[in-house]
N, C-alpha and C. Protein backbone atom coordinates (compact mmCIF):
# COMPACT_ATOMS: atom_id res chain seq x y z
N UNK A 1 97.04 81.11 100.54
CA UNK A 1 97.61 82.44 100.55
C UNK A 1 97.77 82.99 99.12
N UNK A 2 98.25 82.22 98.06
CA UNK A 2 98.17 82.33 96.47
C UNK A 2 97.26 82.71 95.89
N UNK A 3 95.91 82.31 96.47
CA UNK A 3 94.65 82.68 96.05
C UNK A 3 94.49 83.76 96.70
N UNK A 4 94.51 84.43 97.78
CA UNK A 4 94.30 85.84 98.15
C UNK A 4 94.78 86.96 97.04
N UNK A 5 96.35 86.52 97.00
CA UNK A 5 96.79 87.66 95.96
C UNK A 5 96.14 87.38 94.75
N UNK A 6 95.95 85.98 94.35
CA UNK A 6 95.07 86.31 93.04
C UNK A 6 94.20 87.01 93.20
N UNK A 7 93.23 86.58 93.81
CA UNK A 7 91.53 87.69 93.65
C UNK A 7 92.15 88.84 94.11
N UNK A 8 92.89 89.45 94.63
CA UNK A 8 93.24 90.33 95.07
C UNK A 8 93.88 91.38 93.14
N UNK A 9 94.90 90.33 93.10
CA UNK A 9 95.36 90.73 91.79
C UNK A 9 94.11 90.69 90.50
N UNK A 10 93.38 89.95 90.70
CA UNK A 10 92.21 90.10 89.10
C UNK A 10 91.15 91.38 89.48
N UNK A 11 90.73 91.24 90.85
CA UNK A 11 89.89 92.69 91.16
C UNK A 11 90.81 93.77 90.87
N UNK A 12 91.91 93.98 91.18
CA UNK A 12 92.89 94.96 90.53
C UNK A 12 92.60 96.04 88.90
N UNK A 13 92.72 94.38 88.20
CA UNK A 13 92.85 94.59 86.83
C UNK A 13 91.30 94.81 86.49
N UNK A 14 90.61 93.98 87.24
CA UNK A 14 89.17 94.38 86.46
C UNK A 14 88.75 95.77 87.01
N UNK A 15 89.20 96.35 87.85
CA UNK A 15 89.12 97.80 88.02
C UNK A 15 89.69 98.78 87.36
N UNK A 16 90.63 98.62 87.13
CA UNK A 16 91.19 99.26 86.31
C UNK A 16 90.60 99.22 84.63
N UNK A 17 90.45 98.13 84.15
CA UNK A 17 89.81 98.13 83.07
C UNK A 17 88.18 99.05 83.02
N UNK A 18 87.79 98.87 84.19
CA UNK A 18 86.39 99.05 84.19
C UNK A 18 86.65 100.98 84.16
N UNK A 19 87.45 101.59 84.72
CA UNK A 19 87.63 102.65 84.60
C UNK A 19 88.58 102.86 82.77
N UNK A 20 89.06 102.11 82.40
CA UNK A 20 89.52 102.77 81.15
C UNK A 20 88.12 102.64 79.95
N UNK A 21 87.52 101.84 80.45
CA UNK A 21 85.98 101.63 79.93
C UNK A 21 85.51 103.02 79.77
N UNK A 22 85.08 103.33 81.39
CA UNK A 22 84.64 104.78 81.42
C UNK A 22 85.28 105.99 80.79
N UNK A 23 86.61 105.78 80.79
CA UNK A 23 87.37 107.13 80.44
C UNK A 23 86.75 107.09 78.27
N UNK A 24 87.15 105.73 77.82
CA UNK A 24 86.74 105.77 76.20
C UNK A 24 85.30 106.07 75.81
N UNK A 25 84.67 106.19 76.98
CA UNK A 25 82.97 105.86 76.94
C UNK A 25 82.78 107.36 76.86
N UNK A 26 83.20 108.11 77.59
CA UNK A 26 83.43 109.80 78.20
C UNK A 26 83.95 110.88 77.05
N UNK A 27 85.39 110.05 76.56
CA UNK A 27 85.60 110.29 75.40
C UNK A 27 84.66 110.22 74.16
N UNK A 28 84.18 109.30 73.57
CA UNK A 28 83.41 109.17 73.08
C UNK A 28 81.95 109.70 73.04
N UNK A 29 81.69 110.28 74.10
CA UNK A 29 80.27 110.82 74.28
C UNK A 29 80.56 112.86 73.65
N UNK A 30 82.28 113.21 74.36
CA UNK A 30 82.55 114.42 74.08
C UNK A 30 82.97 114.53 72.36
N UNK A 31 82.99 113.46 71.49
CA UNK A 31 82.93 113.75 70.13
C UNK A 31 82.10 114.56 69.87
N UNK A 32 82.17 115.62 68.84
CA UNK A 32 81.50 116.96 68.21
C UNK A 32 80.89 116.44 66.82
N UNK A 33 79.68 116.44 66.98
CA UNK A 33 78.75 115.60 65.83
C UNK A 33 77.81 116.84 65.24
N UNK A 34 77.99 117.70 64.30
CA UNK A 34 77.40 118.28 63.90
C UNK A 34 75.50 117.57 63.32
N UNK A 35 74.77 118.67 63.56
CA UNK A 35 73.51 118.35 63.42
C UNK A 35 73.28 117.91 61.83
N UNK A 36 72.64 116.52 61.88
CA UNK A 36 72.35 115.99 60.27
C UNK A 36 71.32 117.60 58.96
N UNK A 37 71.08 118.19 59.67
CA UNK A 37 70.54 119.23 58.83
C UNK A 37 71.43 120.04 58.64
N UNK A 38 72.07 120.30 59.16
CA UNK A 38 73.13 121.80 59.15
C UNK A 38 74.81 121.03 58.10
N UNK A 39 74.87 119.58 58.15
CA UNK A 39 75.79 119.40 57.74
C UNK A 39 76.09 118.34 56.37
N UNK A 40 76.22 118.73 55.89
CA UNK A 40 76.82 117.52 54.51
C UNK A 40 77.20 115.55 55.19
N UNK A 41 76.61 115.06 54.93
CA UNK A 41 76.72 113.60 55.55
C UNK A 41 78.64 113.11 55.22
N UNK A 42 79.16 113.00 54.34
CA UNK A 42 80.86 113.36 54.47
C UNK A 42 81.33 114.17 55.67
N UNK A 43 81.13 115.41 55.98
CA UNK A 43 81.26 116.17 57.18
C UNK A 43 80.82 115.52 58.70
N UNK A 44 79.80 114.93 58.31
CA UNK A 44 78.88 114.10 59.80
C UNK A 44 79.69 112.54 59.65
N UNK A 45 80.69 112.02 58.90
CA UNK A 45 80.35 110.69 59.08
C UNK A 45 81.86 110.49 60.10
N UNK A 46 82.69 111.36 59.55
CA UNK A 46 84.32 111.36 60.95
C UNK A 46 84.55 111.20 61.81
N UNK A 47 83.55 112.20 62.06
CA UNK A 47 82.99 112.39 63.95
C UNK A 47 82.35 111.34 64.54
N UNK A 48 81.31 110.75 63.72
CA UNK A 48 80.72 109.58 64.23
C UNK A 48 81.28 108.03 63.98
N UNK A 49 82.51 108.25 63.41
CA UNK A 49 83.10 107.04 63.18
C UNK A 49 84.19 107.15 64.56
N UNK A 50 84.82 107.88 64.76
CA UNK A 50 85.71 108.04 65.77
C UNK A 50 84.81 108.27 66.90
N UNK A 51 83.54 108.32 67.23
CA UNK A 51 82.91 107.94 68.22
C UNK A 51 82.64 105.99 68.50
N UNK A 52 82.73 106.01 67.37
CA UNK A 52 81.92 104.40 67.30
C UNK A 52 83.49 103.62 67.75
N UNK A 53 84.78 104.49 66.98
CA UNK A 53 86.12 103.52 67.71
C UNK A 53 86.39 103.60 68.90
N UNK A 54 85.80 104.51 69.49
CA UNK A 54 85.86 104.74 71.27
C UNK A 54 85.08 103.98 71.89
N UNK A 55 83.38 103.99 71.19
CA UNK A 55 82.75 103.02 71.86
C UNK A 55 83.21 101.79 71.76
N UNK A 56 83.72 100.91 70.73
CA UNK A 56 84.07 99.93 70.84
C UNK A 56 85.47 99.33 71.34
N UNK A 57 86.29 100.64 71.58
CA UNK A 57 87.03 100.23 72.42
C UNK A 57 87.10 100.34 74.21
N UNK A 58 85.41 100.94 74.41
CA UNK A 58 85.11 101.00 75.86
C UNK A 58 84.67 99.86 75.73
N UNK A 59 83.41 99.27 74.78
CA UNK A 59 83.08 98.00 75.77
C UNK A 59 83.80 96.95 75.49
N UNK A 60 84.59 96.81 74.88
CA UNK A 60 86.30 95.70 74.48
C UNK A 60 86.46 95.93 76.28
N UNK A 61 86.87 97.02 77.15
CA UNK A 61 87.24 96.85 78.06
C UNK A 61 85.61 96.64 79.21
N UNK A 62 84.88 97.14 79.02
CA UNK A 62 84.06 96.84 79.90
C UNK A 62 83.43 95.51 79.78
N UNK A 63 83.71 94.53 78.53
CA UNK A 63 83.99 93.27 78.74
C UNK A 63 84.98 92.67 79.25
N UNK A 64 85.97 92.93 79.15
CA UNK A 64 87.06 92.07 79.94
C UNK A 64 86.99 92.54 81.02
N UNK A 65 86.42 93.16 82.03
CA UNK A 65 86.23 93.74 83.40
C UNK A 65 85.03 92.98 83.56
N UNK A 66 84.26 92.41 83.48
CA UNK A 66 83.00 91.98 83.42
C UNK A 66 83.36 90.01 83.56
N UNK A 67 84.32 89.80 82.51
CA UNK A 67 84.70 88.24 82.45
C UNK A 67 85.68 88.03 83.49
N UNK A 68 86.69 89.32 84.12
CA UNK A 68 87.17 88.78 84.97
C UNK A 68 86.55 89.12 86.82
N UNK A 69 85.31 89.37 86.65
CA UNK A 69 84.75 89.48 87.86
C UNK A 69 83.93 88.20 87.71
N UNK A 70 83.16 87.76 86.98
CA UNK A 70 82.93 85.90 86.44
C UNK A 70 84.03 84.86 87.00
N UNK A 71 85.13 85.42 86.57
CA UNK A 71 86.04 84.04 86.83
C UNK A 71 86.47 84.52 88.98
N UNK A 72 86.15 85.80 89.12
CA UNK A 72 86.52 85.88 90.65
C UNK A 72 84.89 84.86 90.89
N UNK A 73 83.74 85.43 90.82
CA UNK A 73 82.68 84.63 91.38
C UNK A 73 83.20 82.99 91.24
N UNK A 74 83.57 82.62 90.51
CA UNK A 74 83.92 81.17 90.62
C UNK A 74 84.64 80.27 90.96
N UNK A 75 86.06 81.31 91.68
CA UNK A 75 87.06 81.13 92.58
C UNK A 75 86.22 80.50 94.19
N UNK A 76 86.76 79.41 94.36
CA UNK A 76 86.75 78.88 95.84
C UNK A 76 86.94 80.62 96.54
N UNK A 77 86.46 80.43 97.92
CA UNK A 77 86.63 81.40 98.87
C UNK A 77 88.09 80.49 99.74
């Protein structure tokens, strides 16, 4: 019965993670990156740095959503 609520409880969390994945990923895609011709590379590099901290804080979570659907596959049924 312990094990139900677990897998029950880790599919939880890995859902949830897997959606805060998406939400930083979303974020990150709506960063405003001015075109490399039109803009001074200082001006272009802000935008694309605060894209790159979103991306890496989506797949930070779309890894740990990923390792804990691994450890459900390896749970006894």
């Amino acid at each position: 019965m312990n094990q139900i609520y677990l897998k029950q409880a880790l599919t939880g969390i890995s859902v949830v993670a897997a959606l805060i994945a998406a939400f930083y990923w979303f974020r990150a895609s709506r960063v405003p990156i001015q075109d490399f011709e039109e803009s001074m590379i200082g001006s272009a590099f802000a935008p694309m740095q605060k894209a790159s901290k979103l991306n890496a804080i989506a797949a930070a979570f779309a890894g740990f959503s990923a390792l804990l659907q691994g450890v459900l596959m390896l749970l006894p049924e």
